[in-house]
C-alpha atoms as a PDB file:
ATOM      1  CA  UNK A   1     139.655  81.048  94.328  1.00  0.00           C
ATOM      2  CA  UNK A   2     136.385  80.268  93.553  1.00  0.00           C
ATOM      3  CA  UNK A   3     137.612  76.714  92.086  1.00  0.00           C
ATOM      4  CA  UNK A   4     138.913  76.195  95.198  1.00  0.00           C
ATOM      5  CA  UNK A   5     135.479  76.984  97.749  1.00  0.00           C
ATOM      6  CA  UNK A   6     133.751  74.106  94.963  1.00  0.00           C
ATOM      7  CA  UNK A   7     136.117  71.979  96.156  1.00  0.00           C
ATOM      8  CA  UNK A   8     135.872  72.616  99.852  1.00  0.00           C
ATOM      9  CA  UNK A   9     131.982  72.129  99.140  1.00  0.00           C
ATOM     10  CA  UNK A  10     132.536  69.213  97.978  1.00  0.00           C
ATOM     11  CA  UNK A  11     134.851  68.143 100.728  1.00  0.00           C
ATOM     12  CA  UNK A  12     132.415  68.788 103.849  1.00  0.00           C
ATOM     13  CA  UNK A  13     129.178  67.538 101.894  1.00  0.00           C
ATOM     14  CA  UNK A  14     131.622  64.316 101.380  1.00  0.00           C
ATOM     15  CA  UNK A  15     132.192  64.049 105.382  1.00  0.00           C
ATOM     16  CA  UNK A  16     128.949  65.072 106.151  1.00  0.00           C
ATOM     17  CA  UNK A  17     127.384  62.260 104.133  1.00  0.00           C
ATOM     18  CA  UNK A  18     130.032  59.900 105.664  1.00  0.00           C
ATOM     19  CA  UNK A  19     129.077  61.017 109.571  1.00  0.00           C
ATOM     20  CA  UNK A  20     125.324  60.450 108.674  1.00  0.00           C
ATOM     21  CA  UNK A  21     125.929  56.760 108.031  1.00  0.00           C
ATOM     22  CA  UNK A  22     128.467  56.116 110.850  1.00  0.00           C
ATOM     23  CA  UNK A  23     125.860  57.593 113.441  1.00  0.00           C
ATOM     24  CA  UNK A  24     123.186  55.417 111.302  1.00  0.00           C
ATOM     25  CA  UNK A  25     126.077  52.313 111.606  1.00  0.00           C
ATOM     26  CA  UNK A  26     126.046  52.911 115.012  1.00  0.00           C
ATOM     27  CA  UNK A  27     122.604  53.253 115.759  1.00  0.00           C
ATOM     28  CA  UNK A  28     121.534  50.478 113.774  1.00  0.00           C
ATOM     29  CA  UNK A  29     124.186  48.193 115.836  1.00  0.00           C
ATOM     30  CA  UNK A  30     122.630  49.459 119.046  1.00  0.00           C
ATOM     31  CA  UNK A  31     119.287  48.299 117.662  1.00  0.00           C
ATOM     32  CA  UNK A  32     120.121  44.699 116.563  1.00  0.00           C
ATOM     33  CA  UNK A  33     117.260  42.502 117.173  1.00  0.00           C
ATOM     34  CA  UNK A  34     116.905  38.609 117.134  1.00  0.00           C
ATOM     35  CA  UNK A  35     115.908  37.232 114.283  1.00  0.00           C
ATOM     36  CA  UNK A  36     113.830  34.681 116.509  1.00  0.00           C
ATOM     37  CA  UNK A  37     113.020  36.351 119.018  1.00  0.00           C
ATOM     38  CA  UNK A  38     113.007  39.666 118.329  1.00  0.00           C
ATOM     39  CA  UNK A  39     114.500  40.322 121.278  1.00  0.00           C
ATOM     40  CA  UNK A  40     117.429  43.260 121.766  1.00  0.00           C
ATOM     41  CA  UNK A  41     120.893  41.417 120.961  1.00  0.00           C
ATOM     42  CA  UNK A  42     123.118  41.299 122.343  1.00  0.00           C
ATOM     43  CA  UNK A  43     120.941  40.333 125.767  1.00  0.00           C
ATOM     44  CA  UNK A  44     121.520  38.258 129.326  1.00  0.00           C
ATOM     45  CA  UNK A  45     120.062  35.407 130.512  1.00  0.00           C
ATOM     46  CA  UNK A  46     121.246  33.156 132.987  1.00  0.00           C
ATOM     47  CA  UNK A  47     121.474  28.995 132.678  1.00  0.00           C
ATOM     48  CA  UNK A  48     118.179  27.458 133.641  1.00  0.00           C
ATOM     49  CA  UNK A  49     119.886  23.803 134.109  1.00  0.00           C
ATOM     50  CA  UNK A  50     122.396  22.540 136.514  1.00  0.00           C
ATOM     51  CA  UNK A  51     124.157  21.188 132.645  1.00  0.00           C
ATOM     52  CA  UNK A  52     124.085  22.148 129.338  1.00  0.00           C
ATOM     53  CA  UNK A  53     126.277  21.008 126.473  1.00  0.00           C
ATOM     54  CA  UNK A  54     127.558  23.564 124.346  1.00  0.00           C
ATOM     55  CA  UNK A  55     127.810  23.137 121.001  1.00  0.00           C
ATOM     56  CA  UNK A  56     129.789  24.072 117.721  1.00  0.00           C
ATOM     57  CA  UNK A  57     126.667  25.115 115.629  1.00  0.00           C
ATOM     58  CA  UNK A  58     122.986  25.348 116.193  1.00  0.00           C
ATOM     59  CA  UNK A  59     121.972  21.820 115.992  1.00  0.00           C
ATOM     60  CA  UNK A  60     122.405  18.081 117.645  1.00  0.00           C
ATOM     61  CA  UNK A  61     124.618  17.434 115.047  1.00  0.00           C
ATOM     62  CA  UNK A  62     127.219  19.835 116.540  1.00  0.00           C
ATOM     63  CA  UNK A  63     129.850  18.577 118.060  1.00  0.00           C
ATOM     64  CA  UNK A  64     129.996  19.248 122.031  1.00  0.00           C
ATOM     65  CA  UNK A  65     132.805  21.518 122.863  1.00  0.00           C
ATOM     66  CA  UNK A  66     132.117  21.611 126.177  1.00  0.00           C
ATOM     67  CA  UNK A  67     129.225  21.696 129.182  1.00  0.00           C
ATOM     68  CA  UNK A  68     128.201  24.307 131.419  1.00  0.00           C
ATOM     69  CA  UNK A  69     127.372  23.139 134.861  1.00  0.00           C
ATOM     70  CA  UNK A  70     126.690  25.775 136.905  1.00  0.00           C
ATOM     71  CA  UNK A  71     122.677  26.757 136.755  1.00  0.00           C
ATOM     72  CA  UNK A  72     121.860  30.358 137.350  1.00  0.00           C
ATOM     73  CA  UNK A  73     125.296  31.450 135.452  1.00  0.00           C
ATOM     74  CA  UNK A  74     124.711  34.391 133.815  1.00  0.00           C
ATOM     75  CA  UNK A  75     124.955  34.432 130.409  1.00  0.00           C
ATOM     76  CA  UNK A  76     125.256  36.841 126.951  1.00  0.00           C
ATOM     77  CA  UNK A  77     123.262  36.044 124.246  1.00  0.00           C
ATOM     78  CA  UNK A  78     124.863  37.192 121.184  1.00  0.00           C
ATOM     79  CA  UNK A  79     123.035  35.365 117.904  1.00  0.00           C
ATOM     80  CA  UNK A  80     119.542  33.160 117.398  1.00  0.00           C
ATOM     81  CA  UNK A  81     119.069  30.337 115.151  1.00  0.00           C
ATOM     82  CA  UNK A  82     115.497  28.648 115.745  1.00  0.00           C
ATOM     83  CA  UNK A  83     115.360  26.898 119.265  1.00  0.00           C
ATOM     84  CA  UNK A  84     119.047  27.486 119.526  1.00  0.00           C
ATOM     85  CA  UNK A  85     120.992  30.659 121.222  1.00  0.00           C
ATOM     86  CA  UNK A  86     124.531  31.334 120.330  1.00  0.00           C
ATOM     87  CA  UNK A  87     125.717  32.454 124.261  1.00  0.00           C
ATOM     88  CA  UNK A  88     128.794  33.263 126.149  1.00  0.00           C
ATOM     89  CA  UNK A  89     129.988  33.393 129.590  1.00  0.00           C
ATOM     90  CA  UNK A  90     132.157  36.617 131.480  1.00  0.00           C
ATOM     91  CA  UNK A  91     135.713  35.111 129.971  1.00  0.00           C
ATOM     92  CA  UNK A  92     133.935  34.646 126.150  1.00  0.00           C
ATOM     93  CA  UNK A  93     133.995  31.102 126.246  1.00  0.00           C
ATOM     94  CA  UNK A  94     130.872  30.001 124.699  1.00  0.00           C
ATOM     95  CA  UNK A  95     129.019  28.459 121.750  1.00  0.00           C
ATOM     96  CA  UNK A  96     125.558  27.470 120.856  1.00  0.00           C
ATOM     97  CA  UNK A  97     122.970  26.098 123.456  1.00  0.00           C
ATOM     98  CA  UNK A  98     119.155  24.982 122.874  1.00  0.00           C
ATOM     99  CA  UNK A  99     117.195  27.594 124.036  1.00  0.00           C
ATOM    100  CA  UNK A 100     114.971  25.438 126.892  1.00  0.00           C
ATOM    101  CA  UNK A 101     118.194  25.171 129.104  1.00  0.00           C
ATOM    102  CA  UNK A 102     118.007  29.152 129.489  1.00  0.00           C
ATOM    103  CA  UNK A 103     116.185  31.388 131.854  1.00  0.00           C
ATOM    104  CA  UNK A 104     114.669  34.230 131.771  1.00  0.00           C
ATOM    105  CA  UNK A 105     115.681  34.849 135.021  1.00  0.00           C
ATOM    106  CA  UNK A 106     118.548  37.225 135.563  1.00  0.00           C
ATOM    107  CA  UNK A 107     121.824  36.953 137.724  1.00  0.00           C
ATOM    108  CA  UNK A 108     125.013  38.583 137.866  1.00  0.00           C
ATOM    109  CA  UNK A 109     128.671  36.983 138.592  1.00  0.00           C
ATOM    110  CA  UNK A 110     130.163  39.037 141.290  1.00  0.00           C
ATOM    111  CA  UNK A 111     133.586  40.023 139.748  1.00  0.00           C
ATOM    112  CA  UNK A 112     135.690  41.918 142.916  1.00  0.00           C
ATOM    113  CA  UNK A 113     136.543  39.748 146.152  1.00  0.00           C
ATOM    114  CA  UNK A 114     134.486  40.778 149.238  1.00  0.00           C
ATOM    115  CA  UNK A 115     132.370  43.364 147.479  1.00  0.00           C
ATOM    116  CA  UNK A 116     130.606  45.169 150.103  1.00  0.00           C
ATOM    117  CA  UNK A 117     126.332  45.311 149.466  1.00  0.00           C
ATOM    118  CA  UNK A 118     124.953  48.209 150.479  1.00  0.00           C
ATOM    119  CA  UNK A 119     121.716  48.841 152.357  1.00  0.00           C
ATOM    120  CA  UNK A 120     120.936  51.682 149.465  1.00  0.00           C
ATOM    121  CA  UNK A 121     122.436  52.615 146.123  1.00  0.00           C
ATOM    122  CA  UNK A 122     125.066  54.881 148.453  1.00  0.00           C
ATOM    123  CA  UNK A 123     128.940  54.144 148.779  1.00  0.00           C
ATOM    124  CA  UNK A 124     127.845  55.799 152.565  1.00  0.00           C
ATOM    125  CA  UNK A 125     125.111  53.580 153.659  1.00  0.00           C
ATOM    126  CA  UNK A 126     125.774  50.926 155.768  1.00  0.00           C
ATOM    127  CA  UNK A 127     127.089  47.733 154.675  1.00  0.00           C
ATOM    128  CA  UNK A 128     124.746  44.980 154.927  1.00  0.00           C
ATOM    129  CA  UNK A 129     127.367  42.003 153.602  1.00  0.00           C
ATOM    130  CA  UNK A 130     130.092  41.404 151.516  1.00  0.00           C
ATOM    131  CA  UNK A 131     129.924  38.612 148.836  1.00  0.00           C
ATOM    132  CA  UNK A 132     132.737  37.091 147.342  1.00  0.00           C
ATOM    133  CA  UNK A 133     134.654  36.779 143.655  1.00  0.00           C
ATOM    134  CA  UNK A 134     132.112  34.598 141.891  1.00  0.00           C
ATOM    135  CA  UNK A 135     129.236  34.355 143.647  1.00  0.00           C
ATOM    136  CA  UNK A 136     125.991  34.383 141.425  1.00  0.00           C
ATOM    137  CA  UNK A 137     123.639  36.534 142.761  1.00  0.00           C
ATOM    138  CA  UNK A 138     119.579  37.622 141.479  1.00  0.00           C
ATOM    139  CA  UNK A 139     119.521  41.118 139.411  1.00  0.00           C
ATOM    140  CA  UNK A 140     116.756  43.144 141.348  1.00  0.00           C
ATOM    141  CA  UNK A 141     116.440  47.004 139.748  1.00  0.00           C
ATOM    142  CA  UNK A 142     119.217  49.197 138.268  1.00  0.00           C
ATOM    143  CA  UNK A 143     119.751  52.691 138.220  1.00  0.00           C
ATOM    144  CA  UNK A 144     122.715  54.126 135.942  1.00  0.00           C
ATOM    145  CA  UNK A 145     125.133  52.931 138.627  1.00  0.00           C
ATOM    146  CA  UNK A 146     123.623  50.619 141.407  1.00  0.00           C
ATOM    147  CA  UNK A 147     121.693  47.161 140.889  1.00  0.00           C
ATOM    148  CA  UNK A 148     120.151  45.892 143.814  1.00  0.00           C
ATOM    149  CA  UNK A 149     121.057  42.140 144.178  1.00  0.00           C
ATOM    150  CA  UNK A 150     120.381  38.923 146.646  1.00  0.00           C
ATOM    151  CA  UNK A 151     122.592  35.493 147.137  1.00  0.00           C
ATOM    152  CA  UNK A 152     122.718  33.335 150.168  1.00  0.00           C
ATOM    153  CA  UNK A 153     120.086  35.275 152.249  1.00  0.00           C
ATOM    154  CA  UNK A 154     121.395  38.234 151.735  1.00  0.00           C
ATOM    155  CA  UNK A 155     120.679  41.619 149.418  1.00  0.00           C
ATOM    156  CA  UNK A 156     121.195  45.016 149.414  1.00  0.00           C
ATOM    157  CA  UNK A 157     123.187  47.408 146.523  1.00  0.00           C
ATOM    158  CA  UNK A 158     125.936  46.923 144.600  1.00  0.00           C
ATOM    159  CA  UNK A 159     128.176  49.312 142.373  1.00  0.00           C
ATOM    160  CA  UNK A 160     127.394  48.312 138.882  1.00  0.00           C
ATOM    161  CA  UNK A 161     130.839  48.237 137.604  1.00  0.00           C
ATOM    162  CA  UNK A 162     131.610  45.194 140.487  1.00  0.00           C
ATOM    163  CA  UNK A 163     128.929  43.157 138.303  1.00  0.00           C
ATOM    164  CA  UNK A 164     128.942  40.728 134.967  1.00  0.00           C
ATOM    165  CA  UNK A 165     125.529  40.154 133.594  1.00  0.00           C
ATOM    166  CA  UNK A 166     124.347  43.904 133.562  1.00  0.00           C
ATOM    167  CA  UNK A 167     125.219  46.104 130.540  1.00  0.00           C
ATOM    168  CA  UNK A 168     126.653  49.549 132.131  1.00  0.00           C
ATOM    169  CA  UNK A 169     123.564  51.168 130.858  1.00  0.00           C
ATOM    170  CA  UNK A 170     120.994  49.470 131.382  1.00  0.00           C
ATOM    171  CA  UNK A 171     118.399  50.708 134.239  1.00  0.00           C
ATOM    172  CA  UNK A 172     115.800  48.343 135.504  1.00  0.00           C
ATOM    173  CA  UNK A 173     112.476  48.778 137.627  1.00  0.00           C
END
């Protein structure tokens, strides 16, 4: 019997040390910074040019895959090499990009057709306009579920989860 408790010991101390480094994993994933910039990664940005060439690897010698060519498309950053940012778009096409075609500046890509914007962060208050699939629209504040946003003249709230560009929990002032 008492051969037996050692072993249970033994057992949970095993798991125990096993959950401390998942939650450490897990926390140290949620805390990934740039290398560069030591900014959080991944981030959003959104395209500061009306083109930019995408490329294999982080250099001119990369092969082009392909070019973006829609400015203010929000974007993911996901890795930093020097002047270059490893990016992707909402359907994870992407590649590397020189950082001076990106902005600061964040948008989100309306993803559900005639989305109605609210005139407050309330599924009640009135509807000020509805914006289509696609649209690109400026990322005003955030609480847990509304971000207030603005295309074409008009703003008001949207639900978060209608959005691309805006991680679910991020909250901005």
């Amino acid at each position: 019997m008492k051969h037996s408790s050692s072993i249970h010991r033994r057992v949970l101390a095993a798991i125990s040390s096993i959950s401390i480094a998942l939650v450490a994993t897990v926390t140290h994933a949620q805390d990934k910074r740039g290398p560069v910039t030591n900014l959080p990664l991944p981030r959003y940005v959104s395209m500061k040019a009306n083109e930019g060439n995408v490329r294999r690897g982080p250099s001119l010698t990369h092969r082009i895959d392909w070019v973006f060519k829609r400015r203010d498309m929000p974007l993911q950053i996901t890795a930093e090499h020097g002047h270059w940012r490893k990016v992707q778009d909402r359907d994870g096409a992407g590649g590397w990009v020189h950082y001076a075609l990106l902005s600061g500046a964040r948008t989100v890509l309306i993803e559900r057709d005639m989305m109605p914007v609210h005139a407050r962060a309330d599924d009640n208050a009135p509807v000020t306009a509805h914006f289509e699939l696609g649209v690109v629209a400026r990322l005003g504040s955030c609480s847990a579920e509304w971000c207030r946003i603005s295309a074409g003249g008009y703003r008001g709230w949207a639900s978060k989860e209608n959005l691309w560009g805006v991680a679910p929990e991020e909250v901005r002032d």
